[in-house]
Protein backbone atom coordinates (compact mmCIF):
# COMPACT_ATOMS: atom_id res chain seq x y z
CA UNK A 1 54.67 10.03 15.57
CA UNK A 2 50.87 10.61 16.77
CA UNK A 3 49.82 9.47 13.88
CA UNK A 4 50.77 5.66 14.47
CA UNK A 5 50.97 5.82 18.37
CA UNK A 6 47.89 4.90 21.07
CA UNK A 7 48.39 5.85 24.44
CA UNK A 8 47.60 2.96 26.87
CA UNK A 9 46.11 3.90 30.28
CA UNK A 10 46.55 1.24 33.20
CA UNK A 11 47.22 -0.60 36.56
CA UNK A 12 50.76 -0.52 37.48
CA UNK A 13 49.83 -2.87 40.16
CA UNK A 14 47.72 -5.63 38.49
CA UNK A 15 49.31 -9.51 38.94
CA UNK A 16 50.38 -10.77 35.39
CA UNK A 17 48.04 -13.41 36.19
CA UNK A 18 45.14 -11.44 36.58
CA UNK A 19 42.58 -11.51 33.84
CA UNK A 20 43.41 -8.02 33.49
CA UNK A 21 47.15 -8.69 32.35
CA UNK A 22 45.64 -11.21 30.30
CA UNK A 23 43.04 -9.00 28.56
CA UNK A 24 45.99 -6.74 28.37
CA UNK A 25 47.79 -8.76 26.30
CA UNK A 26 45.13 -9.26 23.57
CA UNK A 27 44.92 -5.70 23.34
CA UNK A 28 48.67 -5.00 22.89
CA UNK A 29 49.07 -7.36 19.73
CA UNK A 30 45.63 -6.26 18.45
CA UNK A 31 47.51 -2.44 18.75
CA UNK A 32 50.09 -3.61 16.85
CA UNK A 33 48.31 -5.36 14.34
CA UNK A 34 46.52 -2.90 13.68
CA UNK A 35 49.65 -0.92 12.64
CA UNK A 36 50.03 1.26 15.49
CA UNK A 37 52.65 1.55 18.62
CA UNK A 38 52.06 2.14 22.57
CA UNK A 39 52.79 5.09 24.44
CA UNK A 40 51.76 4.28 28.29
CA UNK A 41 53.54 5.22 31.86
CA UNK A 42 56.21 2.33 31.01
CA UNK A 43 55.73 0.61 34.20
CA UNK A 44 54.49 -2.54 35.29
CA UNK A 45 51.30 -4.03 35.64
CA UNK A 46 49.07 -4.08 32.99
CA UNK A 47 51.23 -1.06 31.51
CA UNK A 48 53.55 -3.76 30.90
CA UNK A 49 50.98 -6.73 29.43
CA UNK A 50 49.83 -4.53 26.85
CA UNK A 51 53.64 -3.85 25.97
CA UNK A 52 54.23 -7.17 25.81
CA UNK A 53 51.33 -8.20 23.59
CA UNK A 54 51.88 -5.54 21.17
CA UNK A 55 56.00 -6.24 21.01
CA UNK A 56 55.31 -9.75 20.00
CA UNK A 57 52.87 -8.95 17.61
CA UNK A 58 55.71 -6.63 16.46
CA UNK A 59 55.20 -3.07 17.54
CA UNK A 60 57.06 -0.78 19.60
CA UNK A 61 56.57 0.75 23.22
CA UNK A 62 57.62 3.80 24.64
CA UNK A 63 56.73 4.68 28.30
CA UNK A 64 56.39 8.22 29.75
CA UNK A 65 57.13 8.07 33.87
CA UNK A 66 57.82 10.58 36.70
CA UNK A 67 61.07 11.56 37.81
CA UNK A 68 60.08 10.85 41.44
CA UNK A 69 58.59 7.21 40.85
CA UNK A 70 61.45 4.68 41.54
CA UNK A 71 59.96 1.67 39.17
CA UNK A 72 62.01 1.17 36.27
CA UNK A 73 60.21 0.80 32.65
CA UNK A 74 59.39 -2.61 31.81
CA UNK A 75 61.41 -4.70 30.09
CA UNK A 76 59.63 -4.16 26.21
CA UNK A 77 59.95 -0.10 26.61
CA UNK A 78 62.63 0.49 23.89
CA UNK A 79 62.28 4.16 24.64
CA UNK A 80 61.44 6.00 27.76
CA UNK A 81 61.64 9.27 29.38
CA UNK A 82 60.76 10.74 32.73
CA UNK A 83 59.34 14.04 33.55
CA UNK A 84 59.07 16.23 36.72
CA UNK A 85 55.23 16.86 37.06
CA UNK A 86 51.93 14.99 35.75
CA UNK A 87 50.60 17.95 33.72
CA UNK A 88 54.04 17.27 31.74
CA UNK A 89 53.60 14.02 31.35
CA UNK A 90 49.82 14.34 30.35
CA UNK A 91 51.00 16.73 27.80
CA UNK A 92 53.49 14.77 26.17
CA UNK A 93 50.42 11.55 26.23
CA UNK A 94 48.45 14.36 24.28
CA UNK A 95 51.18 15.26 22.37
CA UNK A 96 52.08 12.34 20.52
CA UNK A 97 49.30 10.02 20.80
CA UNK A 98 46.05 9.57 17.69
CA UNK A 99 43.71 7.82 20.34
CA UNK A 100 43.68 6.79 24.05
CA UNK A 101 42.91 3.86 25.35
CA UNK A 102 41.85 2.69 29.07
CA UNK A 103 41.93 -0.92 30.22
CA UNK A 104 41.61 -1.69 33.66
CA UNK A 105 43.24 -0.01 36.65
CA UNK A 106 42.58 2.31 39.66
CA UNK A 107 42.97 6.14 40.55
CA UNK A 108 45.93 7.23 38.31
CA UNK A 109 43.86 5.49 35.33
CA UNK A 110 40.76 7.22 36.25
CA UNK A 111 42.64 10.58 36.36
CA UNK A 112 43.88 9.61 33.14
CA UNK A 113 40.68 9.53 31.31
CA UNK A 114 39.06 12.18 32.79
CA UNK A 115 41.64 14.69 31.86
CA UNK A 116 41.40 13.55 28.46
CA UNK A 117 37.53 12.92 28.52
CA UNK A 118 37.62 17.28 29.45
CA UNK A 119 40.21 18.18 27.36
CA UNK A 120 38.20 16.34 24.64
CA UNK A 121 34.81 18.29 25.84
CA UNK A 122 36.83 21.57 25.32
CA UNK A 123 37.26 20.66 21.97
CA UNK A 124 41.08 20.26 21.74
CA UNK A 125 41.09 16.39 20.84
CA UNK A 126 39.72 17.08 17.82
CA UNK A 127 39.31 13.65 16.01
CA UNK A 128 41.43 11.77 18.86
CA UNK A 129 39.03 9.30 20.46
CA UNK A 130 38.79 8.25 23.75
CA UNK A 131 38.51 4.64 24.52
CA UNK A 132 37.19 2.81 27.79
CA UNK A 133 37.90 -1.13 27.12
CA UNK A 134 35.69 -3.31 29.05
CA UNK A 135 32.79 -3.78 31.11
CA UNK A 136 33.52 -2.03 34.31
CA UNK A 137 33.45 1.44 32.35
CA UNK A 138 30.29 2.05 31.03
CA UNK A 139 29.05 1.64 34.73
CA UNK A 140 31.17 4.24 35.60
CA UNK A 141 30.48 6.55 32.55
CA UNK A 142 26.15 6.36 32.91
CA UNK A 143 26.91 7.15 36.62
CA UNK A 144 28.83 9.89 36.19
CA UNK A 145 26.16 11.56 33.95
CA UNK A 146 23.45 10.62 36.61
CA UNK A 147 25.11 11.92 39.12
CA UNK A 148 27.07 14.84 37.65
CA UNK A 149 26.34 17.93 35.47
CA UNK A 150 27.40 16.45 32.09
CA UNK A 151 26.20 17.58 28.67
CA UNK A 152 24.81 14.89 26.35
CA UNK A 153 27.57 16.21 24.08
CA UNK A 154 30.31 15.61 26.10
CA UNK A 155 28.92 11.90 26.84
CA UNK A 156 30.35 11.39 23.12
CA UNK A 157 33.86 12.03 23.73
CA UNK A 158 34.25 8.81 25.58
CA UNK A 159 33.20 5.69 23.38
CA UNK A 160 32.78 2.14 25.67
CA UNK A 161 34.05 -0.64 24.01
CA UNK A 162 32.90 -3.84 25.29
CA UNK A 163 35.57 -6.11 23.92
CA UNK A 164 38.37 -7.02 21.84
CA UNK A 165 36.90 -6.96 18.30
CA UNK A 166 35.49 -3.72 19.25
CA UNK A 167 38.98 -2.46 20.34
CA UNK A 168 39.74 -4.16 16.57
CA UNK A 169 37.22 -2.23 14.88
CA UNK A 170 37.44 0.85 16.42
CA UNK A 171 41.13 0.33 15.22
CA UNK A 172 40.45 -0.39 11.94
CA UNK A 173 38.64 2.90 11.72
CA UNK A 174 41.65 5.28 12.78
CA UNK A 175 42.96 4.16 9.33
């Protein structure tokens, strides 16, 4: 399953009219095109743009939620399961996804990535990239190494992609 599945990190809170829903949805069919499937919380939001890009581009969505979050999976989830703690369900992201993948979103996004971005560092990712999509990351990324004790090294387990054919081609090169 990790082989063909990218876990999607984002805002369970965004309006599906937000350009962030919208962006979303590109991303979700360009997933799918590119032959792989979603793994993401399930919920709403952008969560549930990409999900909806990718299913009518014809891929498949699974969600991974909390037992004490009340939301029910959105309505292209085909599977879904809910765990007790966020350690599990970061585990079972790490588990069975080949990449990760960040659009845009708030705290629980952010805590997202930088679990992954250290796990990465540590050296247990091991060929399972880490991507930020769009242009409010790379801010975040050079000031975290400004302001932070950060290796140059581990600056590499996070690759910025500034758009949708670079989501493509960064894709295209998981093949």
């Amino acid at each position: 399953m990790r082989g063909k599945t990218i876990a999607v990190f984002g805002s369970a809170i965004a309006d599906p009219a937000d350009e962030a829903c919208r962006q979303a949805v590109l991303a979700g069919r360009i997933i799918a095109e590119a032959g792989f499937n979603i793994l993401c919380g399930g919920y709403g939001g952008v969560m549930e743009a990409t999900c909806r890009g990718c299913t009518e581009a014809g891929g498949k969505c699974a969600g991974i939620g909390l037992t004490r979050f009340t939301a029910q999976p959105n309505k292209y989830i085909t599977r879904f399961k809910a765990v007790e703690t966020l350690g599990k369900r970061l585990d079972y992201f790490e588990k069975h996804s080949r990449a990760f993948l960040a659009l845009d979103g708030g705290i629980g996004t952010v805590t997202e990535v930088m679990f992954f971005w250290d796990i990465a560092k540590a050296g247990f990712l091991e060929g399972r990239p880490i991507f930020l999509l769009g242009e409010h990351w790379p801010w975040l990324v050079q000031e975290l190494k400004k302001r932070f004790i950060i290796k140059n090294t581990y600056m590499s387990c996070v690759r910025c992609l500034p758009g949708m054919s670079a989501l493509k081609t960064a894709l295209e090169q998981l093949q």
